[in-house]
C-alpha atoms as a PDB file:
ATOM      1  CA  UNK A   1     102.096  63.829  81.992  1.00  0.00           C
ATOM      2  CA  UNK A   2      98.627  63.099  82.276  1.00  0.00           C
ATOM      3  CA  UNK A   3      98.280  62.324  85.570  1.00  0.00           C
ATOM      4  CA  UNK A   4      99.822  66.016  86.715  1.00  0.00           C
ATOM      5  CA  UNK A   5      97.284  67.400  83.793  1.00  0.00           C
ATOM      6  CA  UNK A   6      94.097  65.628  85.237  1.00  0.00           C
ATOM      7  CA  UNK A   7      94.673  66.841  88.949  1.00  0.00           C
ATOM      8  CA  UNK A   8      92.595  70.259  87.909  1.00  0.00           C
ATOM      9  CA  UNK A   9      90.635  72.344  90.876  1.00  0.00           C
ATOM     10  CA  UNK A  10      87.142  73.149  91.379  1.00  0.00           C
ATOM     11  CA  UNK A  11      87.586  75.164  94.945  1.00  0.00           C
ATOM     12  CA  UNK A  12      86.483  78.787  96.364  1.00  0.00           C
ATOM     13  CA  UNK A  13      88.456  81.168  98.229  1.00  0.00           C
ATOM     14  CA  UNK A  14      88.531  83.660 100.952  1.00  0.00           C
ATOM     15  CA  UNK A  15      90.121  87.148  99.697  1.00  0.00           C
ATOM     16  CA  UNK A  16      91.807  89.939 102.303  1.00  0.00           C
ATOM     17  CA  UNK A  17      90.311  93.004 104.281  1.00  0.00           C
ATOM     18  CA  UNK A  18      92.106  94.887 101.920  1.00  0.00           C
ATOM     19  CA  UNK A  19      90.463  93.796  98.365  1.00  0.00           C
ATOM     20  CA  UNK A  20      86.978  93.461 100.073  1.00  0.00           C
ATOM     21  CA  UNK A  21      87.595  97.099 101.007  1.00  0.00           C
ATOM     22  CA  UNK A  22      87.646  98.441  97.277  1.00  0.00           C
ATOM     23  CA  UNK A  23      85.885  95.155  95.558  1.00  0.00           C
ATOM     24  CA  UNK A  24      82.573  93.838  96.946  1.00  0.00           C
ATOM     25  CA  UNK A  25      82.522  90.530  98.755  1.00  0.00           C
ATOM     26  CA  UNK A  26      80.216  88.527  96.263  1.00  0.00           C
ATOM     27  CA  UNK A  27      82.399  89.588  93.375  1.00  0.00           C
ATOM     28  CA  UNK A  28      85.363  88.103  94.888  1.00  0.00           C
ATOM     29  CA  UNK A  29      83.397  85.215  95.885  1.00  0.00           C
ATOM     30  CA  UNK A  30      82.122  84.805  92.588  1.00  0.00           C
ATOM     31  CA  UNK A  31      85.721  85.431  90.847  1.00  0.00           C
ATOM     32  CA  UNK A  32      87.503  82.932  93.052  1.00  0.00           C
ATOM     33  CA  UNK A  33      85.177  80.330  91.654  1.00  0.00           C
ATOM     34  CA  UNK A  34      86.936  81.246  88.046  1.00  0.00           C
ATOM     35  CA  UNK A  35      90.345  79.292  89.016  1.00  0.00           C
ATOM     36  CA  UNK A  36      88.775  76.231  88.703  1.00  0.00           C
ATOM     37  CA  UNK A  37      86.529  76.659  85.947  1.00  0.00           C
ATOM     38  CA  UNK A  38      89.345  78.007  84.498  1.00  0.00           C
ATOM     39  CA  UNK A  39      91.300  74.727  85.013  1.00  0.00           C
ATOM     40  CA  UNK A  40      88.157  72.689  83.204  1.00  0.00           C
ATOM     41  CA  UNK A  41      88.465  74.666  79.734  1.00  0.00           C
ATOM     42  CA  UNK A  42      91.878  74.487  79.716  1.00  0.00           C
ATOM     43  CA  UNK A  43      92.052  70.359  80.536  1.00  0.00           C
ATOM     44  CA  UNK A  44      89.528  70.603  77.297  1.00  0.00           C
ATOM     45  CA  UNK A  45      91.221  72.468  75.284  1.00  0.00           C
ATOM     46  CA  UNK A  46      94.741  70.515  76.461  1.00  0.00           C
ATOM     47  CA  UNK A  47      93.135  67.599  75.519  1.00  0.00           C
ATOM     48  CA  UNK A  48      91.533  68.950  72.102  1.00  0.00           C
ATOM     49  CA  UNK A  49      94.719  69.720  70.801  1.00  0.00           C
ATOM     50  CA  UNK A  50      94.481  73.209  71.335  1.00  0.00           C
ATOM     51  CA  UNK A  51      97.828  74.074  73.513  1.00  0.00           C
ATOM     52  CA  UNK A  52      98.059  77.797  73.275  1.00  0.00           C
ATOM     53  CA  UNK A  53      94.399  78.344  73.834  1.00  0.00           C
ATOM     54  CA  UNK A  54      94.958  75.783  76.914  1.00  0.00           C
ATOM     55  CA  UNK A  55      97.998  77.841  77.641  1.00  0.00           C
ATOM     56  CA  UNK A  56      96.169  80.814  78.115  1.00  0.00           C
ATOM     57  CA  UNK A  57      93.094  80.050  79.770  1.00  0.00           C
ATOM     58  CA  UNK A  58      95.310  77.787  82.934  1.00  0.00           C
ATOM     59  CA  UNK A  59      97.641  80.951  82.991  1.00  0.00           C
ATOM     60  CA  UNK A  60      94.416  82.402  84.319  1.00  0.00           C
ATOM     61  CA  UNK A  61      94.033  79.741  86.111  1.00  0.00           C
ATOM     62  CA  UNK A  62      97.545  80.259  88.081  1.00  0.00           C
ATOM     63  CA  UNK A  63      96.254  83.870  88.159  1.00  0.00           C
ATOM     64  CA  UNK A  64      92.856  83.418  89.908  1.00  0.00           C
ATOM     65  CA  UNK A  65      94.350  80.430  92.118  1.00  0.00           C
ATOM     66  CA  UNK A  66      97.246  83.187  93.530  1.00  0.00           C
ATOM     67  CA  UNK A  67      95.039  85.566  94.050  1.00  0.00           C
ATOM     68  CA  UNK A  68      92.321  83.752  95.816  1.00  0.00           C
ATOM     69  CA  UNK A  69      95.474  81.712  98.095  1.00  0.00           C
ATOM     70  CA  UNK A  70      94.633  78.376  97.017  1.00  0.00           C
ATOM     71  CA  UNK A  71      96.345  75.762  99.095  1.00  0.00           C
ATOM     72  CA  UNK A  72      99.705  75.695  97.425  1.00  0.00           C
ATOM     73  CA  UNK A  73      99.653  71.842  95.811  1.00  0.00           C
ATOM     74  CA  UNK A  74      96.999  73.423  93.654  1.00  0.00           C
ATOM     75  CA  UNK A  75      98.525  76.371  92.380  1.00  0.00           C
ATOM     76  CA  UNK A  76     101.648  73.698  91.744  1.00  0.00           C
ATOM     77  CA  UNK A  77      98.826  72.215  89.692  1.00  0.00           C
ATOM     78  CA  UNK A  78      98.248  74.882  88.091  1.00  0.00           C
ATOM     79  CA  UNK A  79     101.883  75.896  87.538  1.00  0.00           C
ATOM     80  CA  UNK A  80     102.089  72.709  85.816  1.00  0.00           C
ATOM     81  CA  UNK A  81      99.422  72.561  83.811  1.00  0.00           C
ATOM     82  CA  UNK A  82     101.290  75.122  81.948  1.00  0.00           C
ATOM     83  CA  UNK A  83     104.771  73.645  81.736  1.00  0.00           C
ATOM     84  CA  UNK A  84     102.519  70.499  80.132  1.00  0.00           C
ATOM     85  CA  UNK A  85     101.590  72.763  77.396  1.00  0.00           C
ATOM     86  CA  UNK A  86     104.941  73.720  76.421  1.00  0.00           C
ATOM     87  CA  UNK A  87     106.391  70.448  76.877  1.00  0.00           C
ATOM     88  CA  UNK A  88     103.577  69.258  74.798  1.00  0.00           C
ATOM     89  CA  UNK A  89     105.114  71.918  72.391  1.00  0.00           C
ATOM     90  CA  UNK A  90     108.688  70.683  73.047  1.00  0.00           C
ATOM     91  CA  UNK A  91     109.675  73.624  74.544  1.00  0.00           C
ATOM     92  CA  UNK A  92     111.134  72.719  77.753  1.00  0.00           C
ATOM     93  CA  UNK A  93     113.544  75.590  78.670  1.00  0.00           C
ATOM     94  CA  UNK A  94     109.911  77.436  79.166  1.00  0.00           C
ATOM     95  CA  UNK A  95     108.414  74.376  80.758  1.00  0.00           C
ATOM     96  CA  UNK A  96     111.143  74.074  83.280  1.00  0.00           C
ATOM     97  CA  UNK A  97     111.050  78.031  83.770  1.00  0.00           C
ATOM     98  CA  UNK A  98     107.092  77.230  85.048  1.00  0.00           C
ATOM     99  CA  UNK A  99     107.994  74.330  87.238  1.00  0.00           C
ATOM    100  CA  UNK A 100     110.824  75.552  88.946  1.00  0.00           C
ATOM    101  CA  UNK A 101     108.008  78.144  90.550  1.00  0.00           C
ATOM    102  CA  UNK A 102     106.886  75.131  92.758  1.00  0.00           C
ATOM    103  CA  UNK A 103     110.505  72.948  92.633  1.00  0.00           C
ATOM    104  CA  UNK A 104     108.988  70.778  95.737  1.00  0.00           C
ATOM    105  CA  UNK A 105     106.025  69.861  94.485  1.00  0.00           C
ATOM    106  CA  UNK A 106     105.825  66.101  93.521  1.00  0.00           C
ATOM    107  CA  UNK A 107     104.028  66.874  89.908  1.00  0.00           C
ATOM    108  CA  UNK A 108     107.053  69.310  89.574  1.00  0.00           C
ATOM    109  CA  UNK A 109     109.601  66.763  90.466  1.00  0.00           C
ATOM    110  CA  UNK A 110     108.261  64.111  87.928  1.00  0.00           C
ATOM    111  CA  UNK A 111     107.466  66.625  85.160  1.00  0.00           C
ATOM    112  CA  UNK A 112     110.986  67.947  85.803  1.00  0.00           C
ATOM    113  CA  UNK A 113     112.056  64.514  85.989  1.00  0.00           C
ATOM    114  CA  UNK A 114     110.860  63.644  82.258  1.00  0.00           C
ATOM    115  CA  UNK A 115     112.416  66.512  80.620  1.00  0.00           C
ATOM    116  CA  UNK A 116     115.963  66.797  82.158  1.00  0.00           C
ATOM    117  CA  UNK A 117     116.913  64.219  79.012  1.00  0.00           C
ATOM    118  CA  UNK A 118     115.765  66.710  76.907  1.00  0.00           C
ATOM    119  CA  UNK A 119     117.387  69.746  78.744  1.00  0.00           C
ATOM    120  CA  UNK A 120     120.477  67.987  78.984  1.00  0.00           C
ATOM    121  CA  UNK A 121     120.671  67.849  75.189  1.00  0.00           C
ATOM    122  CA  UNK A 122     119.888  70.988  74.652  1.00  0.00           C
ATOM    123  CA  UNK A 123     123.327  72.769  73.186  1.00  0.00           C
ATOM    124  CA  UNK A 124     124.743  75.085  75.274  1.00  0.00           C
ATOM    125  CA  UNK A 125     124.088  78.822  74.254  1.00  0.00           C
ATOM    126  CA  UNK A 126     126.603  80.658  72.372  1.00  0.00           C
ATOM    127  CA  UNK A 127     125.586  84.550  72.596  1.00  0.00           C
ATOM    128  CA  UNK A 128     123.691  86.250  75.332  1.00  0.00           C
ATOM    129  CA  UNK A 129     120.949  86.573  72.514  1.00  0.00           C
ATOM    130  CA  UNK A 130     117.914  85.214  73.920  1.00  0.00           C
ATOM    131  CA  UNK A 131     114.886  85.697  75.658  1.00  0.00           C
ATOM    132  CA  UNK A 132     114.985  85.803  79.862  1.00  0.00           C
ATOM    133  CA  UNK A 133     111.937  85.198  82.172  1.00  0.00           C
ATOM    134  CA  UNK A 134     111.361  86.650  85.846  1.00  0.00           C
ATOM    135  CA  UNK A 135     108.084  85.585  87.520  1.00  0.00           C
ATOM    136  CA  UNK A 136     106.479  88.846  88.485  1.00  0.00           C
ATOM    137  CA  UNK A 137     103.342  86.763  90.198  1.00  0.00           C
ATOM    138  CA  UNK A 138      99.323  86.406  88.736  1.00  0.00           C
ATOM    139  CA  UNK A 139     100.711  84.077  85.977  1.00  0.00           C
ATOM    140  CA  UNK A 140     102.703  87.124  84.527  1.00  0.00           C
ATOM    141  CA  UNK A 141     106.710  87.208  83.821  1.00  0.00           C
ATOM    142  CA  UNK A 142     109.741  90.194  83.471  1.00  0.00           C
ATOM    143  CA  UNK A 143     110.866  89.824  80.661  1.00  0.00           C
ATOM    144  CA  UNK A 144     114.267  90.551  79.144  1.00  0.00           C
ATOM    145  CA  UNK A 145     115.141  89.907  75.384  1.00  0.00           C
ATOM    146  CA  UNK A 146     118.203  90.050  73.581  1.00  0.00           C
ATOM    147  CA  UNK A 147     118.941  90.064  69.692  1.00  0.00           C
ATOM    148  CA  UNK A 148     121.928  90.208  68.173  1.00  0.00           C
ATOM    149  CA  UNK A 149     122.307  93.784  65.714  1.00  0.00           C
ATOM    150  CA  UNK A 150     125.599  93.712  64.051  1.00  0.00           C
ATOM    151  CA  UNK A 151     128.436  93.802  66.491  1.00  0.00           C
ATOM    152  CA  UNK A 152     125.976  94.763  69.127  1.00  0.00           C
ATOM    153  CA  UNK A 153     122.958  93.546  71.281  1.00  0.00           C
ATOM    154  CA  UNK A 154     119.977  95.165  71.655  1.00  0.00           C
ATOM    155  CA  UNK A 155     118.242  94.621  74.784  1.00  0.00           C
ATOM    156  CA  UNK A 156     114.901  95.412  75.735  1.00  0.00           C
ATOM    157  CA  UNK A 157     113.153  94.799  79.335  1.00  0.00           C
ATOM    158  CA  UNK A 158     109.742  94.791  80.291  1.00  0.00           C
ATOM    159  CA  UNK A 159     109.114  94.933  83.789  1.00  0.00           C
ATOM    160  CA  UNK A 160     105.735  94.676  86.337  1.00  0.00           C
ATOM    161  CA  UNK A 161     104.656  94.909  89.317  1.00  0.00           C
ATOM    162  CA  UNK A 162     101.312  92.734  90.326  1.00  0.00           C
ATOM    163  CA  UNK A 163      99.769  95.101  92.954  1.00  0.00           C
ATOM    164  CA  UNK A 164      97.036  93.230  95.194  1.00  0.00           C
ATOM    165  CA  UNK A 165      94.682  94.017  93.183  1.00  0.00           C
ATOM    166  CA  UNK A 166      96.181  93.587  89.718  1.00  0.00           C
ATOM    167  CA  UNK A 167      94.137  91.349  88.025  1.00  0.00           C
ATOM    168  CA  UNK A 168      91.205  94.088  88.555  1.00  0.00           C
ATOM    169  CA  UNK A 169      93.241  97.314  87.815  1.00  0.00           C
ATOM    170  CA  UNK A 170      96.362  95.800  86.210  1.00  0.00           C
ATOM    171  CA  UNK A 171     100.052  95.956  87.045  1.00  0.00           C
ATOM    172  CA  UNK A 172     102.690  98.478  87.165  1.00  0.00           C
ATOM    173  CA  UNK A 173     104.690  98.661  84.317  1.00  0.00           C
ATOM    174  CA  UNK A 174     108.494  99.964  83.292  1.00  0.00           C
ATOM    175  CA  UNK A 175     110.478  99.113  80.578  1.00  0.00           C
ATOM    176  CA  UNK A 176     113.848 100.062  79.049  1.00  0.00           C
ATOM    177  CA  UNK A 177     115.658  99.621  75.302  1.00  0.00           C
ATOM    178  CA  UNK A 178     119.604  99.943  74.993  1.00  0.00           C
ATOM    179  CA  UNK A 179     121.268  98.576  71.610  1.00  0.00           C
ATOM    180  CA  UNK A 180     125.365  97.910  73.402  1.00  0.00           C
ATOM    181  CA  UNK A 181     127.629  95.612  73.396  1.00  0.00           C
ATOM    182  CA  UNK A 182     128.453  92.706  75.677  1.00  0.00           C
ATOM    183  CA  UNK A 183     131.746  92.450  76.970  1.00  0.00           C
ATOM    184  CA  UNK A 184     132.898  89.900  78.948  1.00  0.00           C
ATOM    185  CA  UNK A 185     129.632  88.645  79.429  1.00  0.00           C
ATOM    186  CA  UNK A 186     128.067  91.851  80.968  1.00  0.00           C
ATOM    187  CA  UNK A 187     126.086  94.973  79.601  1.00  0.00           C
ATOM    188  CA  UNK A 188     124.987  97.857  80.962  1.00  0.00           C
ATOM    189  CA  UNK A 189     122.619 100.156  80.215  1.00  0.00           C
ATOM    190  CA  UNK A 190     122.528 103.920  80.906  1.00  0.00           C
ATOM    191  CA  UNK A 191     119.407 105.892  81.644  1.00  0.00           C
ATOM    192  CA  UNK A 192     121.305 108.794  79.950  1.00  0.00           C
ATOM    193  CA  UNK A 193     121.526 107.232  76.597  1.00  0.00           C
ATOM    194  CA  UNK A 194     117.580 106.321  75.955  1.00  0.00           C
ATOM    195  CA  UNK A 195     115.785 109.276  75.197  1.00  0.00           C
ATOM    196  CA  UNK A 196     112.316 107.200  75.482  1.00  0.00           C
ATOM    197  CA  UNK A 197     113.329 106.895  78.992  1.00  0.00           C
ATOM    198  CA  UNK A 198     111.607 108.879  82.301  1.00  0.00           C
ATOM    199  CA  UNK A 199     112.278 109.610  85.898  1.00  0.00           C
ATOM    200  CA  UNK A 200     115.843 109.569  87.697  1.00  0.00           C
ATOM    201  CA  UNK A 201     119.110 109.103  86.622  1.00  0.00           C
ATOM    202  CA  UNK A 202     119.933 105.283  86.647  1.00  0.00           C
ATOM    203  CA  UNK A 203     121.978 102.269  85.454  1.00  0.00           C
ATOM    204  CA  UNK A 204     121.263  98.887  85.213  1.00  0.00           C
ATOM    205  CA  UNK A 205     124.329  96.318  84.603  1.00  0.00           C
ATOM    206  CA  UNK A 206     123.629  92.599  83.328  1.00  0.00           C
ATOM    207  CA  UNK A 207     125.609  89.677  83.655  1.00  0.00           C
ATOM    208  CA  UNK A 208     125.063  86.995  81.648  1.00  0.00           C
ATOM    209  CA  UNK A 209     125.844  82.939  81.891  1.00  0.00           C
ATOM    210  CA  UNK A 210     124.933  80.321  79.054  1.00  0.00           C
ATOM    211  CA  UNK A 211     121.522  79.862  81.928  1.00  0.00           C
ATOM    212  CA  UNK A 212     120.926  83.173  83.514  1.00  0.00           C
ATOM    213  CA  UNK A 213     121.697  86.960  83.748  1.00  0.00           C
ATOM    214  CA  UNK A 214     121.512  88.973  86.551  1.00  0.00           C
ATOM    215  CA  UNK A 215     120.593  92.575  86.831  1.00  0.00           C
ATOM    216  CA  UNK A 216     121.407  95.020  89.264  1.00  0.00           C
ATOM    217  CA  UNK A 217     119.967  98.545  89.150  1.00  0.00           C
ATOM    218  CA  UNK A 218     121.404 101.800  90.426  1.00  0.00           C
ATOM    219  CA  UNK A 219     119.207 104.951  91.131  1.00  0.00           C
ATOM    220  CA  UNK A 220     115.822 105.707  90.004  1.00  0.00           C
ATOM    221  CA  UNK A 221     114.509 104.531  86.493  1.00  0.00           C
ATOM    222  CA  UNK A 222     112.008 106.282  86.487  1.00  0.00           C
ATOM    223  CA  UNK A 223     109.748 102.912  86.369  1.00  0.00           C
ATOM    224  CA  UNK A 224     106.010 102.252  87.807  1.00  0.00           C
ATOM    225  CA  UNK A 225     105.440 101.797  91.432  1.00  0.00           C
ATOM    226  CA  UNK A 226     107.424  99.134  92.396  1.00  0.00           C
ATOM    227  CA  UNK A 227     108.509  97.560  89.345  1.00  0.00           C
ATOM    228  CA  UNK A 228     112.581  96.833  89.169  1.00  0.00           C
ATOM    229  CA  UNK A 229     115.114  95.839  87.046  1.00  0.00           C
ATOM    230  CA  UNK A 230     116.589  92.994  89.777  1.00  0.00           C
ATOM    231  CA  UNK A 231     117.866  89.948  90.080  1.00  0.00           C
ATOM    232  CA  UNK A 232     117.759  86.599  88.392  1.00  0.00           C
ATOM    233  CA  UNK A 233     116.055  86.083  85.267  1.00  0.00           C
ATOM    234  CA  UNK A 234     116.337  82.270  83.735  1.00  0.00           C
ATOM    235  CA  UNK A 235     116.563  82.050  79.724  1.00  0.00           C
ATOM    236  CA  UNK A 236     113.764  80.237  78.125  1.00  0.00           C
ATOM    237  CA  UNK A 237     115.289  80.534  74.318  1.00  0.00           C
ATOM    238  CA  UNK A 238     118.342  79.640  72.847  1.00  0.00           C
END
């Protein structure tokens, strides 16, 4: 584990025509240079003990690296500096969740490569309650969480979209909130029945597996500019 932890970046960047036309050239110049002094405090802090502060400071690491389009063995690097923490941690259903962002890198493969023991012990999960990660890009997830409430579920989403310029103005956000049950492994939720909810008419059916769930929407949510309620999300709790 130390070896992936120690290969930290010190680089610049070039950004687009597009940022440079609403964000002056020597600030983006001068941000770019965060990624790696980013990944210097967090390889401190990693190695202080400190793992959620270390956490943090290489997600904005991953952040500034994706942003400024390091080569992509570095933002692997960075990708992994996370996992590290939370393997530190023993949490490897979230370390695997960061690693499987870069799946062909070679740090991925042997981080990946000491945990699967671990994940392989893990028991299988017995309820759809849980929490369920999507990356949404800049270091940033979706996120879908599940608790149990009696008979039912209640499921809550939280949903962004990182814009180009996200990490300056921030992302797009949408979110939804449905207490159901699960039947069959699959949920659905109806725009109708959330009164916090804006926009369109819409559904959004789930399907679950011990791993995964799925969603699908239909119509308009009602969400921020481009943010969705799609696809795969991976579970990262049991």
């Amino acid at each position: 584990m130390k070896v992936a932890v120690n290969l930290l970046l010190v680089a610049g960047c070039f950004a687009s025509a597009q940022a440079l036309a609403q964000i002056d050239e020597p600030d983006i110049d001068a941000d770019c240079v965060k990624a790696g002094i980013y990944a210097a405090a967090g390889k401190v802090a990693y190695q202080q003990g400190d793992l959620a502060n270390a956490r943090e400071i290489f997600r904005n690491q991953v952040a500034w690296s994706e942003f400024c389009h390091k080569p992509q063995d570095q933002i692997a690097t960075a990708y992994n500096n996370i996992a590290l923490t939370y393997i530190k941690q023993g949490d490897y259903l979230k370390a695997k969740a960061w690693l499987m962002l870069a799946p062909a890198d070679k740090k991925s493969q042997y981080n990946l490569g000491l945990i699967q023991p671990k994940l392989a012990a893990l028991p299988q999960a017995q309820s759809p309650a849980g929490i369920y990660w999507q990356y949404a890009g800049f270091g940033s997830w979706n996120i879908l969480e599940v608790k149990g409430e009696e008979a039912q579920f209640k499921i809550d989403f939280s949903g962004l979209y990182m814009g180009q310029m996200s990490l300056y103005y921030g992302p797009n956000t949408g979110e939804f909130s449905v207490v159901t049950a699960v039947k069959d492994n699959h949920a659905i939720y109806h725009e109708a029945d959330d009164a916090s909810a804006g926009g369109g008419e819409c559904s959004i059916d789930m399907n679950f597996d011990p791993h995964n769930v799925k969603l699908h929407t239909t119509g308009d949510c009602g969400f921020g500019h481009n943010v969705q309620a799609e696809g795969g999300f991976v579970r990262v709790t049991q």
